[in-house]
N, C-alpha and C. Protein backbone atom coordinates (compact mmCIF):
# COMPACT_ATOMS: atom_id res chain seq x y z
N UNK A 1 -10.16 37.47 -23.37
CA UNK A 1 -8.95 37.18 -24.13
C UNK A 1 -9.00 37.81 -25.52
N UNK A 2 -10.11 38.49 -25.97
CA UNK A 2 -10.47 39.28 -27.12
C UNK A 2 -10.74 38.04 -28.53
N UNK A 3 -10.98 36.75 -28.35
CA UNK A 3 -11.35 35.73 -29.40
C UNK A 3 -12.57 36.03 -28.89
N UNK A 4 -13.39 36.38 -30.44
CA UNK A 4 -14.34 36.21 -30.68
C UNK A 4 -15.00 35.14 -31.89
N UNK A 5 -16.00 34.63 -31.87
CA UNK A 5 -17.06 33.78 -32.78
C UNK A 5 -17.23 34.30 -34.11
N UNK A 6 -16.62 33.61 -34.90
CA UNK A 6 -17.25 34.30 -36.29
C UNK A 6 -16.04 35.22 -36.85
N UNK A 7 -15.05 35.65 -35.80
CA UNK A 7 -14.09 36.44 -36.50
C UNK A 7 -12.64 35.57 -36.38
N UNK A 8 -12.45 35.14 -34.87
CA UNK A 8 -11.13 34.17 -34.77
C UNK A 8 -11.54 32.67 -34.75
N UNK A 9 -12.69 32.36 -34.63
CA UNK A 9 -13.05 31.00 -34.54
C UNK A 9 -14.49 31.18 -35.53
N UNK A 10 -14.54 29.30 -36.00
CA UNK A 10 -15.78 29.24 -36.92
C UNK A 10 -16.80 29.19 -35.93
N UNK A 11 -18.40 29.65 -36.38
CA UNK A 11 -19.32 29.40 -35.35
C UNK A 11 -19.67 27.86 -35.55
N UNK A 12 -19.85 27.68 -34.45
CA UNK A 12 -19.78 26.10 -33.69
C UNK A 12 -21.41 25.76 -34.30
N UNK A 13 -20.86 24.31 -35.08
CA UNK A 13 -22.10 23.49 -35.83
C UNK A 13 -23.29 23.80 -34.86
N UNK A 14 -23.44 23.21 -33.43
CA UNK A 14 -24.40 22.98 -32.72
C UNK A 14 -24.25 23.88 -31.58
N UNK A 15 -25.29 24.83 -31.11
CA UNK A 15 -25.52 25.53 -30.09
C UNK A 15 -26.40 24.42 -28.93
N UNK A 16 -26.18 24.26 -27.65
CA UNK A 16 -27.08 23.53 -27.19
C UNK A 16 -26.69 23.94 -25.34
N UNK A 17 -27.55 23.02 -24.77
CA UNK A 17 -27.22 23.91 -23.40
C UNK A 17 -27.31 22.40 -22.71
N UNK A 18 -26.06 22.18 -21.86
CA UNK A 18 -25.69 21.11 -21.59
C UNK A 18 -25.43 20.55 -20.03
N UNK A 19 -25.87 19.83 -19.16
CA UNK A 19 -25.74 19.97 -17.95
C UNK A 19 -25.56 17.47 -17.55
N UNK A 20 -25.23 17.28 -16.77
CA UNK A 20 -25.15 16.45 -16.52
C UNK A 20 -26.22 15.10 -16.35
N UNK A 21 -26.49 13.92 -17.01
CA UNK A 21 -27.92 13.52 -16.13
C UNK A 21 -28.07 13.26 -14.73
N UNK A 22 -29.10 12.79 -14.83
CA UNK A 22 -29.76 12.79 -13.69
C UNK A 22 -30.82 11.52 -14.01
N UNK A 23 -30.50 10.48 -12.73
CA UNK A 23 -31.33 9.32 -12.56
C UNK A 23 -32.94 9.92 -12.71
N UNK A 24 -33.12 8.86 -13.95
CA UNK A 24 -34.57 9.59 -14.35
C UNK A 24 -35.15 9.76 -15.29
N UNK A 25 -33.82 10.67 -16.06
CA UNK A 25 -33.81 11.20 -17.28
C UNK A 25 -34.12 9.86 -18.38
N UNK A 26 -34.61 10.59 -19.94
CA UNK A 26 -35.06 9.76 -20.54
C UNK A 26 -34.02 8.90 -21.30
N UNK A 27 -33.90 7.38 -21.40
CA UNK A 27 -32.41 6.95 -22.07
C UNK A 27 -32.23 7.40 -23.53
N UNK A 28 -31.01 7.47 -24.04
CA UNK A 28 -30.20 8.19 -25.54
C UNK A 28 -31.16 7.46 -26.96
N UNK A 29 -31.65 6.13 -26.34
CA UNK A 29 -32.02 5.10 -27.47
C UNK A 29 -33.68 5.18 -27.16
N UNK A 30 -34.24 5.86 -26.37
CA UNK A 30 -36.00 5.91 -25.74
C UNK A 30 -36.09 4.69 -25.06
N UNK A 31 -35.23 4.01 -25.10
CA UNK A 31 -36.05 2.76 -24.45
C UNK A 31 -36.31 2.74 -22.62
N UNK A 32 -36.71 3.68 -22.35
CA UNK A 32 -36.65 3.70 -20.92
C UNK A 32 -35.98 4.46 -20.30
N UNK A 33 -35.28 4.79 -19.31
CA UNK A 33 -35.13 5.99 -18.44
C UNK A 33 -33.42 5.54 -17.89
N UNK A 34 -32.39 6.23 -17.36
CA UNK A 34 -31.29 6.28 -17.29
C UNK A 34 -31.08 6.25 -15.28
N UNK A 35 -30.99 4.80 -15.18
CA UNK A 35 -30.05 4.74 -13.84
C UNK A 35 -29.10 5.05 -13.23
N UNK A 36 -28.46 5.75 -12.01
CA UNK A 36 -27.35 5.89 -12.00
C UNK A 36 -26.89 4.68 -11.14
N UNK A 37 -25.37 4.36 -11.56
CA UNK A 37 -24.92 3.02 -10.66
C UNK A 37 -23.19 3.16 -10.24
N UNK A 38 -22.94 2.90 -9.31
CA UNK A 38 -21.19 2.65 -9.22
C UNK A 38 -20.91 1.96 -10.41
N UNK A 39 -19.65 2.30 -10.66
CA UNK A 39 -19.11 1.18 -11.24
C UNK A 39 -17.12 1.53 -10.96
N UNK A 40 -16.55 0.45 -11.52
CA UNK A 40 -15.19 0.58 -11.45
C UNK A 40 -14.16 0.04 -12.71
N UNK A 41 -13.78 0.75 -12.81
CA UNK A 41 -13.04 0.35 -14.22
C UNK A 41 -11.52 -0.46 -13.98
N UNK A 42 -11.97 -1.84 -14.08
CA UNK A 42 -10.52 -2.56 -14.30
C UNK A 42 -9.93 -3.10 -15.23
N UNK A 43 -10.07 -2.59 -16.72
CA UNK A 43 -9.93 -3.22 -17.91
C UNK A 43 -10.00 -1.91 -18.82
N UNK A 44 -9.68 -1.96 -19.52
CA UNK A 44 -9.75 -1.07 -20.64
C UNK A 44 -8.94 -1.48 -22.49
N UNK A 45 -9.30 -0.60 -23.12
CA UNK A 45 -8.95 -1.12 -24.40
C UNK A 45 -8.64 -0.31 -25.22
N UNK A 46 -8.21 0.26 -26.01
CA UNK A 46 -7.56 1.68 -26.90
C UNK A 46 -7.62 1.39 -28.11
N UNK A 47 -8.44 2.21 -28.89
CA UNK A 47 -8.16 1.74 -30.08
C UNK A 47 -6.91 2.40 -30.58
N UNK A 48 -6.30 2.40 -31.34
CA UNK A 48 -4.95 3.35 -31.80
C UNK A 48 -5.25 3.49 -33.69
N UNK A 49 -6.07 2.73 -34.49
CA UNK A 49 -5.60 2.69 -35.26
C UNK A 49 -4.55 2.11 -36.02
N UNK A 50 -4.13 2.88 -37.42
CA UNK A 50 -2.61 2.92 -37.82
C UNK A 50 -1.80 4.40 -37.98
N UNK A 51 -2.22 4.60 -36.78
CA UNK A 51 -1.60 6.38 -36.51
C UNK A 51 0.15 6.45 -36.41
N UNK A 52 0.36 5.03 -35.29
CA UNK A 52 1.84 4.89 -34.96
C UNK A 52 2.02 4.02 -35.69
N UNK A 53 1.41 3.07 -36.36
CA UNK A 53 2.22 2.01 -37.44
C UNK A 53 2.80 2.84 -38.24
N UNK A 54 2.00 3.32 -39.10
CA UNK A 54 2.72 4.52 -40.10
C UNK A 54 3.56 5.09 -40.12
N UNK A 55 3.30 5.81 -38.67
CA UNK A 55 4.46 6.99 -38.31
C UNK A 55 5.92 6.24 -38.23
N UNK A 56 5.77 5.08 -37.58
CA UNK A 56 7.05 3.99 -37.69
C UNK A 56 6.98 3.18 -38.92
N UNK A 57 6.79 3.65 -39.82
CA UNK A 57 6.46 2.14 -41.17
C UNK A 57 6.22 0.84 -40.50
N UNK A 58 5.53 0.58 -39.69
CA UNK A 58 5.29 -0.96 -39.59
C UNK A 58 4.06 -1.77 -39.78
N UNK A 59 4.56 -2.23 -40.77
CA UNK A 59 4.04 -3.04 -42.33
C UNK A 59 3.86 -4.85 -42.02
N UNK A 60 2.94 -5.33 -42.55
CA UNK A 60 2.50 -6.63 -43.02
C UNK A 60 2.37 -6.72 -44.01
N UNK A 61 2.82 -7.72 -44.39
CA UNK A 61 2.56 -8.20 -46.37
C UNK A 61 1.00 -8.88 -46.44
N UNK A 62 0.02 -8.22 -46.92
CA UNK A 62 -1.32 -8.92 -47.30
C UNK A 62 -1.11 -10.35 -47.68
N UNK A 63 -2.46 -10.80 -48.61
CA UNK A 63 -2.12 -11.65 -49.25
C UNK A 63 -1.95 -11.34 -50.95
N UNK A 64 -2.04 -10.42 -51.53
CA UNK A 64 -1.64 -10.10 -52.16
C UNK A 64 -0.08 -9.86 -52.48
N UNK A 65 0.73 -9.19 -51.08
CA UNK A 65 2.28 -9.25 -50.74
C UNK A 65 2.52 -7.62 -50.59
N UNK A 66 1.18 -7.05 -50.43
CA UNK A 66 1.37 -5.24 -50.26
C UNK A 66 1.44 -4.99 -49.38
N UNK A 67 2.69 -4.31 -48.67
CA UNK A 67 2.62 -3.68 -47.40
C UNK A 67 1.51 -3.37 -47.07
N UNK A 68 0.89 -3.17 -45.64
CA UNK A 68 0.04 -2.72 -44.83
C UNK A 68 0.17 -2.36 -43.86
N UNK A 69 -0.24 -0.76 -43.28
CA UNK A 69 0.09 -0.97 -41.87
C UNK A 69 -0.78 -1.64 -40.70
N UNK A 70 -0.14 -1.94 -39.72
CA UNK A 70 -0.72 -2.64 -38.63
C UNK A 70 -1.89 -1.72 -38.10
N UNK A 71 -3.41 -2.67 -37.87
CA UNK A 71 -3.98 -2.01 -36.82
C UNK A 71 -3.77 -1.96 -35.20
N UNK A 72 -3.47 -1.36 -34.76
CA UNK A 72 -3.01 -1.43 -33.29
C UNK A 72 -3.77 -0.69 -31.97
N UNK A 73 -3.67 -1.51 -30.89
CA UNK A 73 -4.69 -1.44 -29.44
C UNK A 73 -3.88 -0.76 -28.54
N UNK A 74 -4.12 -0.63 -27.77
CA UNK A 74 -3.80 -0.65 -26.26
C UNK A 74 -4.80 -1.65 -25.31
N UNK A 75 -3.98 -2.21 -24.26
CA UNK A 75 -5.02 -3.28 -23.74
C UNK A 75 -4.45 -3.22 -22.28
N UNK A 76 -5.29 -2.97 -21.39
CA UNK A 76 -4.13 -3.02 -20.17
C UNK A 76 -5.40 -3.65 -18.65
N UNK A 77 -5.16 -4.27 -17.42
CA UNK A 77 -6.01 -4.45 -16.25
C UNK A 77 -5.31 -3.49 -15.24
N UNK A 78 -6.16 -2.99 -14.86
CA UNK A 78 -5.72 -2.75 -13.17
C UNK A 78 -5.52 -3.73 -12.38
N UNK A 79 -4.24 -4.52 -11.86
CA UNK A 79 -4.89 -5.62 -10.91
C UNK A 79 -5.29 -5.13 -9.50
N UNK A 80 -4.19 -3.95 -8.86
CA UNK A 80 -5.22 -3.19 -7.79
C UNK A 80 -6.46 -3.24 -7.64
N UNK A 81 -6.90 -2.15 -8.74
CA UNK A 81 -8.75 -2.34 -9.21
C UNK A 81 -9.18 -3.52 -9.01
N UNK A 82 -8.22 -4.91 -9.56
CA UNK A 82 -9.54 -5.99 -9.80
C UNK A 82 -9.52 -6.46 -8.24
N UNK A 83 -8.77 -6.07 -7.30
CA UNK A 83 -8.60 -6.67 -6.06
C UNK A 83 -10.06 -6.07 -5.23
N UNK A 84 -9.62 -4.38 -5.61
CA UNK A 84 -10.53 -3.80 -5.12
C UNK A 84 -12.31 -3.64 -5.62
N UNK A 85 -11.89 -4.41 -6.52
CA UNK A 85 -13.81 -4.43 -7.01
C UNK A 85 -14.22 -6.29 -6.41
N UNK A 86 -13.10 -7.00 -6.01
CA UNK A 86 -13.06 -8.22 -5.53
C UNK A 86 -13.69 -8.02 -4.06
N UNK A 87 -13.14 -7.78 -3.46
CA UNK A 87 -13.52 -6.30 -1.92
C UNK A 87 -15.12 -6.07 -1.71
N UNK A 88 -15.49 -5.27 -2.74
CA UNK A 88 -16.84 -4.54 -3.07
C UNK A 88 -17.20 -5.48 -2.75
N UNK A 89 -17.87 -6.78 -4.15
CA UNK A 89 -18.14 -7.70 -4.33
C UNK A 89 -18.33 -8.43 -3.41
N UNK A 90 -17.29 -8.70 -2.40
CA UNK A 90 -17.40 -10.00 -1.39
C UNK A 90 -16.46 -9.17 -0.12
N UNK A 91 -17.30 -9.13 0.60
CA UNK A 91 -17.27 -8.29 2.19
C UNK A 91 -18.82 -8.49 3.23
N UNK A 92 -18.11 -8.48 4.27
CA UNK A 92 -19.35 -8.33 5.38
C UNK A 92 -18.66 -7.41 6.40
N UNK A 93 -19.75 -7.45 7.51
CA UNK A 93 -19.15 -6.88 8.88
C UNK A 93 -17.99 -7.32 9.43
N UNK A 94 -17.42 -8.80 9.21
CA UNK A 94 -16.47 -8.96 9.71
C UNK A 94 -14.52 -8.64 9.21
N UNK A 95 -15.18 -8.82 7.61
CA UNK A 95 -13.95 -8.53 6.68
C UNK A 95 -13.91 -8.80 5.66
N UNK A 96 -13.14 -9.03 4.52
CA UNK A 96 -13.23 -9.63 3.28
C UNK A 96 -13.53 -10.82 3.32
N UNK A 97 -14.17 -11.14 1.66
CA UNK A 97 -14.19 -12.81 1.49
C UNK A 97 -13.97 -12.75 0.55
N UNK A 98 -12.53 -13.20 0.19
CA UNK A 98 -11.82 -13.40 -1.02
C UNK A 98 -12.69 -14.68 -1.85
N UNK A 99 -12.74 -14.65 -3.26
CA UNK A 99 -12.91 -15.69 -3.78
C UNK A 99 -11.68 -16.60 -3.53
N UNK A 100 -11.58 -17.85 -3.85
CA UNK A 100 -10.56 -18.40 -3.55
C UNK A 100 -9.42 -18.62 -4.44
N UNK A 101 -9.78 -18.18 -6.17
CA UNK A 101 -9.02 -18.03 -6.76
C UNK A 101 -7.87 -17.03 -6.82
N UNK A 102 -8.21 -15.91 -5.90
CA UNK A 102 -7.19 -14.07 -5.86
C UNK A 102 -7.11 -14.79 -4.25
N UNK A 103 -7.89 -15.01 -3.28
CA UNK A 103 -7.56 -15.16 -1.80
C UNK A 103 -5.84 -15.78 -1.39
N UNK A 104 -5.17 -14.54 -0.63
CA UNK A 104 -3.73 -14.68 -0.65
C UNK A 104 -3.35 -16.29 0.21
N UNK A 105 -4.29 -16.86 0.86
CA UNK A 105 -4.13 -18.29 0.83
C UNK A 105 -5.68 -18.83 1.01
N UNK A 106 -5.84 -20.16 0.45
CA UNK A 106 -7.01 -21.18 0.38
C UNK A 106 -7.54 -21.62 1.70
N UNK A 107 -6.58 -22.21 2.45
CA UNK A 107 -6.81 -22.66 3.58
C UNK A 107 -5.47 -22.50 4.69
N UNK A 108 -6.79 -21.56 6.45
CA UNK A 108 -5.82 -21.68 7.45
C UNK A 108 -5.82 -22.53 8.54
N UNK A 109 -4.73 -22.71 8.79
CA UNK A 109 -5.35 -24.07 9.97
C UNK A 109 -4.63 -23.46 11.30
N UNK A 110 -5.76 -23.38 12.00
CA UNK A 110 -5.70 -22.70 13.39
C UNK A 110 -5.16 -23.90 14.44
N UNK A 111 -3.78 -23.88 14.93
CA UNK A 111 -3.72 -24.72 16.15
C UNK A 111 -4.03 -24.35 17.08
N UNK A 112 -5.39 -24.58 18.23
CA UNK A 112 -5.71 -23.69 19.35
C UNK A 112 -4.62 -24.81 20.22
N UNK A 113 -3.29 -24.03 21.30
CA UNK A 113 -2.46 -24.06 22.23
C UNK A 113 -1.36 -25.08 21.49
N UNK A 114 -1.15 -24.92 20.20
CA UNK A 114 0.25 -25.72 19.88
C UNK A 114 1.36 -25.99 20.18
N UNK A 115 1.71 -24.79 21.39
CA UNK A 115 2.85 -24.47 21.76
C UNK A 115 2.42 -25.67 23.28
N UNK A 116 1.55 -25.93 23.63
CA UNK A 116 1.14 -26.48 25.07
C UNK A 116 0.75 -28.16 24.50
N UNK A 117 0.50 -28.74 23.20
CA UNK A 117 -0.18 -29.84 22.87
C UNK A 117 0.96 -30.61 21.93
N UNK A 118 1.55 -31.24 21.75
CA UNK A 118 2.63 -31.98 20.92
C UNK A 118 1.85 -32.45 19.73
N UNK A 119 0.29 -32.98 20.14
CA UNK A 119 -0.65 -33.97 19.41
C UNK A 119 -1.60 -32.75 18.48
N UNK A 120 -1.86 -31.18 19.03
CA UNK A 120 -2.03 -30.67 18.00
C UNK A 120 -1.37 -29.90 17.25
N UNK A 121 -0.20 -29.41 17.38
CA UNK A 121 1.13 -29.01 16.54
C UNK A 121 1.09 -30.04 15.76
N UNK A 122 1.29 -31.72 15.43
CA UNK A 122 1.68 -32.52 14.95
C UNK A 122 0.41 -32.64 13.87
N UNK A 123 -0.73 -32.67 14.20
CA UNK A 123 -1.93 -33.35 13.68
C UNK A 123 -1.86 -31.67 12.28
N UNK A 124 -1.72 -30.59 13.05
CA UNK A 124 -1.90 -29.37 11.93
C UNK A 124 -0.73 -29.08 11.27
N UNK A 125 0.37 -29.71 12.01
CA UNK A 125 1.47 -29.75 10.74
C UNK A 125 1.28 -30.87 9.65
N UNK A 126 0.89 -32.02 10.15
CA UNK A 126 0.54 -32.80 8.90
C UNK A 126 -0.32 -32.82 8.21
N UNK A 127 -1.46 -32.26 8.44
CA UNK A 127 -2.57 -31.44 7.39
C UNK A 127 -1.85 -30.56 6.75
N UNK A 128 -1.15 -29.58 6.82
CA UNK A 128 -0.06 -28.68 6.20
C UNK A 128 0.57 -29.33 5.10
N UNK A 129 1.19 -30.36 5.70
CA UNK A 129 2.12 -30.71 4.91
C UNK A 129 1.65 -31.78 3.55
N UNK A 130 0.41 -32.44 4.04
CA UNK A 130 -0.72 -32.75 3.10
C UNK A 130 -1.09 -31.91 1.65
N UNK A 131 -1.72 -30.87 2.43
CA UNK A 131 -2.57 -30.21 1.45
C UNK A 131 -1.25 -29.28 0.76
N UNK A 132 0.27 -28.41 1.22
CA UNK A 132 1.01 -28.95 0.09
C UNK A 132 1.32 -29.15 -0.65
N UNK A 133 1.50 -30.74 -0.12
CA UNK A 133 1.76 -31.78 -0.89
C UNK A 133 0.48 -31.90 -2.21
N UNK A 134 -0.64 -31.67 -2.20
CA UNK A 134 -1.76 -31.83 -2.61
C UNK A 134 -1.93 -30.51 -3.62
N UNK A 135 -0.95 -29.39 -3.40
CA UNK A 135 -1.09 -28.26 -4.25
C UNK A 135 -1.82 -27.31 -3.91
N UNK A 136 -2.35 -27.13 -2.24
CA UNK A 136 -3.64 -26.27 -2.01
C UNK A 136 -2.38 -25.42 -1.10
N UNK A 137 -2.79 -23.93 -1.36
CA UNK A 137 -1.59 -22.59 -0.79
C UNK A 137 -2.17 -22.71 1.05
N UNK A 138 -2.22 -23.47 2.04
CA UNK A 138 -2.40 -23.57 3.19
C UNK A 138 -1.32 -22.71 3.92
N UNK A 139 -1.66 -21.98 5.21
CA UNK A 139 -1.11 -21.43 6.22
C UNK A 139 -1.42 -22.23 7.32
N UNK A 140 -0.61 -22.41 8.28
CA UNK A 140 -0.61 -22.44 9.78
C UNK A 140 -0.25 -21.18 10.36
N UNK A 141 -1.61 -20.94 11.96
CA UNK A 141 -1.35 -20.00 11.96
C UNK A 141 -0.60 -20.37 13.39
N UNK A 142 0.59 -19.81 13.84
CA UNK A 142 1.13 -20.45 15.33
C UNK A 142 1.65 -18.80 15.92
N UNK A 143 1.26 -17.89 15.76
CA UNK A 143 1.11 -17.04 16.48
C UNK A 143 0.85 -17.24 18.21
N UNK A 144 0.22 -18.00 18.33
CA UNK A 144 -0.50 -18.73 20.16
C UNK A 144 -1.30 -17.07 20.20
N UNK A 145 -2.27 -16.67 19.96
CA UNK A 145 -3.08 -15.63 19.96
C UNK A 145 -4.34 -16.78 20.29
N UNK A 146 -4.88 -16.10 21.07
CA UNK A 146 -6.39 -16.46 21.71
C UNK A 146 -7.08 -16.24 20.29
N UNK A 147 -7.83 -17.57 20.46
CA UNK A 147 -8.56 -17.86 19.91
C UNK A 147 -10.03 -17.07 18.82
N UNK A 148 -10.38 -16.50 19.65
CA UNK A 148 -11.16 -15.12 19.36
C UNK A 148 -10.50 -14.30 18.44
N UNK A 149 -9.43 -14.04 19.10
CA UNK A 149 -8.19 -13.04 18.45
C UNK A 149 -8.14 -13.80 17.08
N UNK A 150 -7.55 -15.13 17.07
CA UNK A 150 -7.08 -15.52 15.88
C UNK A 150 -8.47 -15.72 14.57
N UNK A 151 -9.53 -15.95 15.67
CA UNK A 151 -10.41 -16.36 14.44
C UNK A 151 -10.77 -15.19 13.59
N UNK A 152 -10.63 -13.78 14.54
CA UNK A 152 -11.21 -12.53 14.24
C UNK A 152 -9.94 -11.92 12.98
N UNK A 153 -9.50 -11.91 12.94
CA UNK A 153 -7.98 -11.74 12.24
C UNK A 153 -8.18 -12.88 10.57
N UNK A 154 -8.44 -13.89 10.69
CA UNK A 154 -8.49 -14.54 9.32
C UNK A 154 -9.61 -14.43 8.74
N UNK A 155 -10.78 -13.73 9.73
CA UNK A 155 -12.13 -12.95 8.95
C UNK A 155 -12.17 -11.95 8.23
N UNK A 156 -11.20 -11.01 8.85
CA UNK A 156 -11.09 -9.98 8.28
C UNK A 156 -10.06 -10.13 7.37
N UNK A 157 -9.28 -10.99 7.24
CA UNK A 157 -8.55 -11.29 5.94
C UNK A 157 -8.93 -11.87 4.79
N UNK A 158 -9.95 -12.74 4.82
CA UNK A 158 -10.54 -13.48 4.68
C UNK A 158 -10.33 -14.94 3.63
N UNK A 159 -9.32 -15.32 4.37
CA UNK A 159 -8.85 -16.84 3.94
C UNK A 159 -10.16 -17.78 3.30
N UNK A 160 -10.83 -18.11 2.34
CA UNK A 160 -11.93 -19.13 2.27
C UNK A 160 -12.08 -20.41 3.34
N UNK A 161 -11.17 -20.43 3.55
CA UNK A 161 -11.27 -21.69 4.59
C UNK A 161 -10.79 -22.34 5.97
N UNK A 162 -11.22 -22.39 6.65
CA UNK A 162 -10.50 -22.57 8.10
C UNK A 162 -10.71 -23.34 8.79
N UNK A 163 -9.31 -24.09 9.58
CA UNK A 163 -9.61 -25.77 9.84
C UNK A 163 -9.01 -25.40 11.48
N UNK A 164 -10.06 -25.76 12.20
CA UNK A 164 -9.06 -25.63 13.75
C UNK A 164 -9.10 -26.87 14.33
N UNK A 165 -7.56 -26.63 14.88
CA UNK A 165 -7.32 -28.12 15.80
C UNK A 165 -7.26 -27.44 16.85
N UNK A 166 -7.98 -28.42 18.24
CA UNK A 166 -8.10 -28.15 19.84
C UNK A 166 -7.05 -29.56 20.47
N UNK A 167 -6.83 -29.52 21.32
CA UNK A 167 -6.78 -30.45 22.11
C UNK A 167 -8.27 -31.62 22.65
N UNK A 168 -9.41 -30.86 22.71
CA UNK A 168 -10.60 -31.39 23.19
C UNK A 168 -11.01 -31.87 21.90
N UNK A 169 -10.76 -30.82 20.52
CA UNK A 169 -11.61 -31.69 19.36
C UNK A 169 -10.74 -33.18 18.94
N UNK A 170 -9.49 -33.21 19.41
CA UNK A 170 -8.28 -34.52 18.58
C UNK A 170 -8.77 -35.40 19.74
N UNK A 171 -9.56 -35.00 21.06
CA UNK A 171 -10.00 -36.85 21.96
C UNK A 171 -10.98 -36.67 21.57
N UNK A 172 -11.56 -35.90 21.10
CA UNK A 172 -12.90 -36.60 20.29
C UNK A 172 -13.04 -37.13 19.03
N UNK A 173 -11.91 -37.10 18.28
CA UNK A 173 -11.80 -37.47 17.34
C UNK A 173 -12.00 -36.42 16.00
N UNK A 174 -12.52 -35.40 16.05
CA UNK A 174 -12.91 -34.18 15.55
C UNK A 174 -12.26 -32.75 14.97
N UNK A 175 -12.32 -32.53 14.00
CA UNK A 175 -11.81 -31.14 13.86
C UNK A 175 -12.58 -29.95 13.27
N UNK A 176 -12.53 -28.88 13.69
CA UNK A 176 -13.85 -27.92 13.03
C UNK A 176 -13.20 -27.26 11.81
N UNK A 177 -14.03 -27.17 11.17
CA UNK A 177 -13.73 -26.78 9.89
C UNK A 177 -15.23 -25.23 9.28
N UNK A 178 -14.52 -24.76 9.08
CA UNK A 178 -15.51 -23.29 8.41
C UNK A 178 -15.23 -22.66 7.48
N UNK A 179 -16.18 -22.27 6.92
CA UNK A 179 -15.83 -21.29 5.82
C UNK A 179 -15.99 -20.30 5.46
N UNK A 180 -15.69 -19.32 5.02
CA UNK A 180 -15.68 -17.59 5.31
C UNK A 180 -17.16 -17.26 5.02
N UNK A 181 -17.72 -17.81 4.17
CA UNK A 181 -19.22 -17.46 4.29
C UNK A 181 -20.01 -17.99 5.29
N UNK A 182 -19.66 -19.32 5.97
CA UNK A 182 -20.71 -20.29 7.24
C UNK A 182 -20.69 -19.14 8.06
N UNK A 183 -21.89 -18.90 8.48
CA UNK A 183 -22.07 -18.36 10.13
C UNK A 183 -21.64 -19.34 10.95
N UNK A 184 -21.60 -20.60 11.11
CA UNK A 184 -20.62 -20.95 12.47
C UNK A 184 -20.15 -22.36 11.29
N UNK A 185 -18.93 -22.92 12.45
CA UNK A 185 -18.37 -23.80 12.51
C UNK A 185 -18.81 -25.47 12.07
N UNK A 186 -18.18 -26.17 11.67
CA UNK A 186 -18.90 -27.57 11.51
C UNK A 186 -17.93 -28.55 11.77
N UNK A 187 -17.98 -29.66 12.64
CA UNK A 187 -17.25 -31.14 13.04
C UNK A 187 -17.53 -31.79 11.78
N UNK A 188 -15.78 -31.83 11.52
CA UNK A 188 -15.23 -33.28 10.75
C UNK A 188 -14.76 -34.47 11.40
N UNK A 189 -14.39 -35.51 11.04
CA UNK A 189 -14.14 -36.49 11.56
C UNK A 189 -12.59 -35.77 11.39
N UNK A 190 -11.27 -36.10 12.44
CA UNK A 190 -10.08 -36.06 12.05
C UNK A 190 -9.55 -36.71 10.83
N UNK A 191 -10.01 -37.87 11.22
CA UNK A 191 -9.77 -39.07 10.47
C UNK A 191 -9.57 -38.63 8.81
N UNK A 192 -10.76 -37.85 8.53
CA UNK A 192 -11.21 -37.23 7.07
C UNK A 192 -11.04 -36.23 7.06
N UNK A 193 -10.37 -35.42 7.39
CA UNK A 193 -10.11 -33.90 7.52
C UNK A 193 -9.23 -33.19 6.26
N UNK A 194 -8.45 -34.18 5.54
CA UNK A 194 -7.95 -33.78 4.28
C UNK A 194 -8.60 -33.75 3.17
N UNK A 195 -9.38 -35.09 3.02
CA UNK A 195 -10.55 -35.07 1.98
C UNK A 195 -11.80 -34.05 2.09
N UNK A 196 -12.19 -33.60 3.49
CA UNK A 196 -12.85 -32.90 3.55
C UNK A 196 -12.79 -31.31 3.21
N UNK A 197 -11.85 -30.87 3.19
CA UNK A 197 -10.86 -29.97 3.28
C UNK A 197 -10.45 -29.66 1.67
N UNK A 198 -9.75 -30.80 0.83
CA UNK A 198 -10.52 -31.07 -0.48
C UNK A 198 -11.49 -30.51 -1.10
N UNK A 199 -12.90 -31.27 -0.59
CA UNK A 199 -13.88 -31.34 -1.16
C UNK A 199 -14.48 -30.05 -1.02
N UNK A 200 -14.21 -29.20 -0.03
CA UNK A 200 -14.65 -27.70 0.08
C UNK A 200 -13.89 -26.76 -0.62
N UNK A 201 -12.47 -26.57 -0.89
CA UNK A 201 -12.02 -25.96 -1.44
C UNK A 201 -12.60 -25.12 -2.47
């Protein structure tokens, strides 16, 4: 482009020869050696100065009563990002495991054959209508999808909590209850199935 050093440009303070690190390398401060690690950025912060206060006069009275201009940020989250570092964080082979605070519902309650049982349609609509009532974001799931199917589906979604009603568990008095981290299942009493349900949340 015919710019040359020294005639169209000043020569540059520092000559140095510059290449990327590398896990290994010695850290900026000596204290030890430089890891490399993922990371993901869902937050950030800007400083701005009073570059645009100025440029707009926008002023605060001290305590003295002298204009000043504002120092000013930028401040912003990814919530995508925070979903997706939520993801990272909490996953297995089967699917996500939402914490339960971001998890798009708390608790699902599986009716196995609702469409065939009056007594478990009824028993998982009124747990529904309980918890509710109680303020907890619950789904019923009444799809009538086999069982397998359905359990495999709220794993990989990963609801924190999951309450199934059978026909065989309501004459026993029983309802299973799991949670996205249990490797298997655990019997509640019916009876207690809201408090229990509760108390796991």
């Amino acid at each position: 482009t015919g710019v040359n050093w020294g005639r169209d440009l000043p020569e540059p303070d520092v000559v140095a020869d510059i290449r990327n690190v590398v896990a290994g390398d010695p850290s900026p401060d000596g204290q030890g050696v430089l890891a490399i690690q993922r990371g993901i950025e869902v937050g950030h912060v800007f400083y701005l100065g009073t570059k645009y206060s100025k440029a707009m006069n926008a002023t605060f009275l001290d305590e003295t009563g002298k204009p000043q201009p504002f120092e000013m940020g930028c401040y912003g989250i990814g919530v995508t990002r925070i979903l997706g570092a939520a993801i990272e964080q909490g996953h297995d082979e089967r699917g996500i495991i939402w914490p339960a605070s971001i998890a798009p519902f708390e608790v699902v309650i599986c009716p196995i054959g609702m469409d065939r049982s009056p007594e478990v349609k009824a028993a998982a609509e009124d747990l529904y209508e309980q918890l509710i009532a109680k303020g907890v974001d619950a789904l019923i799931d009444d799809r009538g999808e086999r069982p397998g199917a359905m359990f495999a589906d709220w794993e990989l979604i990963g609801v924190p909590l999951r309450v199934v009603f059978s026909d065989r568990g309501l004459k026993a008095g029983t309802v299973e209850i799991q949670g996205r981290r249990d490797s298997a299942a655990q019997s509640a009493p019916a009876a207690d199935i809201l408090a229990e349900v509760l108390r796991r949340r």
